[in-house]
Protein backbone atom coordinates (compact mmCIF):
# COMPACT_ATOMS: atom_id res chain seq x y z
CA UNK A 1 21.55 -60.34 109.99
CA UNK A 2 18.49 -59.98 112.75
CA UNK A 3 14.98 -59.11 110.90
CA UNK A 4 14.59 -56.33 112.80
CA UNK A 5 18.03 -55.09 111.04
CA UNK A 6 16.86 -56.16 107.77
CA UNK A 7 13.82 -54.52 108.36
CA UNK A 8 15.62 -50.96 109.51
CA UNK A 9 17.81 -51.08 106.55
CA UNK A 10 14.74 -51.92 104.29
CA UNK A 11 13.13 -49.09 105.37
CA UNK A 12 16.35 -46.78 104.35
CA UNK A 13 16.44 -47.93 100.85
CA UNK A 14 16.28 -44.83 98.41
CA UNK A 15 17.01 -41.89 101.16
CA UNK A 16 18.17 -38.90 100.13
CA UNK A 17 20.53 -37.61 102.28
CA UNK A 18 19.95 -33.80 102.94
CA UNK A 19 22.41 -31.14 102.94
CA UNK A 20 22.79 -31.17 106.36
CA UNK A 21 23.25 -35.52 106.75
CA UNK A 22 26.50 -35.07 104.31
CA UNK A 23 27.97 -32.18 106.39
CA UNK A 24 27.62 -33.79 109.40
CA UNK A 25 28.84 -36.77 107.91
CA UNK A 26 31.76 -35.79 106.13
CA UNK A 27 32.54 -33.59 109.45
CA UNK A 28 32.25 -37.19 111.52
CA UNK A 29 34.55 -38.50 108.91
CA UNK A 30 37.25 -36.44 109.33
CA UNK A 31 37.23 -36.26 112.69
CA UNK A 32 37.22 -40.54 113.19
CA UNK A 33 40.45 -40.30 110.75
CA UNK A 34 42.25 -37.78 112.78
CA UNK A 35 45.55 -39.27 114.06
CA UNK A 36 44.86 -40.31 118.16
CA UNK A 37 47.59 -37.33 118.80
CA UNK A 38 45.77 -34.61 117.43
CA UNK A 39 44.06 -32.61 119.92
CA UNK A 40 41.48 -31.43 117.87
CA UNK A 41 37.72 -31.53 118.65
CA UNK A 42 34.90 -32.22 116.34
CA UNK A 43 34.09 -28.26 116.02
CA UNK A 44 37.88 -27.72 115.02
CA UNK A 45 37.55 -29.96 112.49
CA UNK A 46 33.74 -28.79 111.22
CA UNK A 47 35.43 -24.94 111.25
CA UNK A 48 38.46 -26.29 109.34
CA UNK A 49 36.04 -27.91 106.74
CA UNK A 50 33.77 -24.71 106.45
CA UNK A 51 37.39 -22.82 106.00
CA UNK A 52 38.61 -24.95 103.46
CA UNK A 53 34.71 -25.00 101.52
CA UNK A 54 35.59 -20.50 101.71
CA UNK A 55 39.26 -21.25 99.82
């Protein structure tokens, strides 16, 4: 590990993520586990998660 990536990940010890971090990250999640044939696109997948949050 390079001390300048030490020092990066220091400096992220005991963030919060916001509302808005998880959302986007959950939204990234799903959308790097989509299978390669799906023709989806990341806003497809973001409306399909607000759609499912409505349910």
């Amino acid at each position: 590990m390079t001390e300048e990536l030490k020092n990066a990940l220091d400096a992220l010890k005991g963030h919060k993520m916001t509302v808005t971090e998880l959302e986007e990250q959950r939204i990234s999640f799903a959308y790097g586990n989509a299978p390669e044939e799906d023709n989806g696109t990341r806003e497809s997948v973001a409306r399909s998660l607000k759609e499912a949050e409505l349910a």
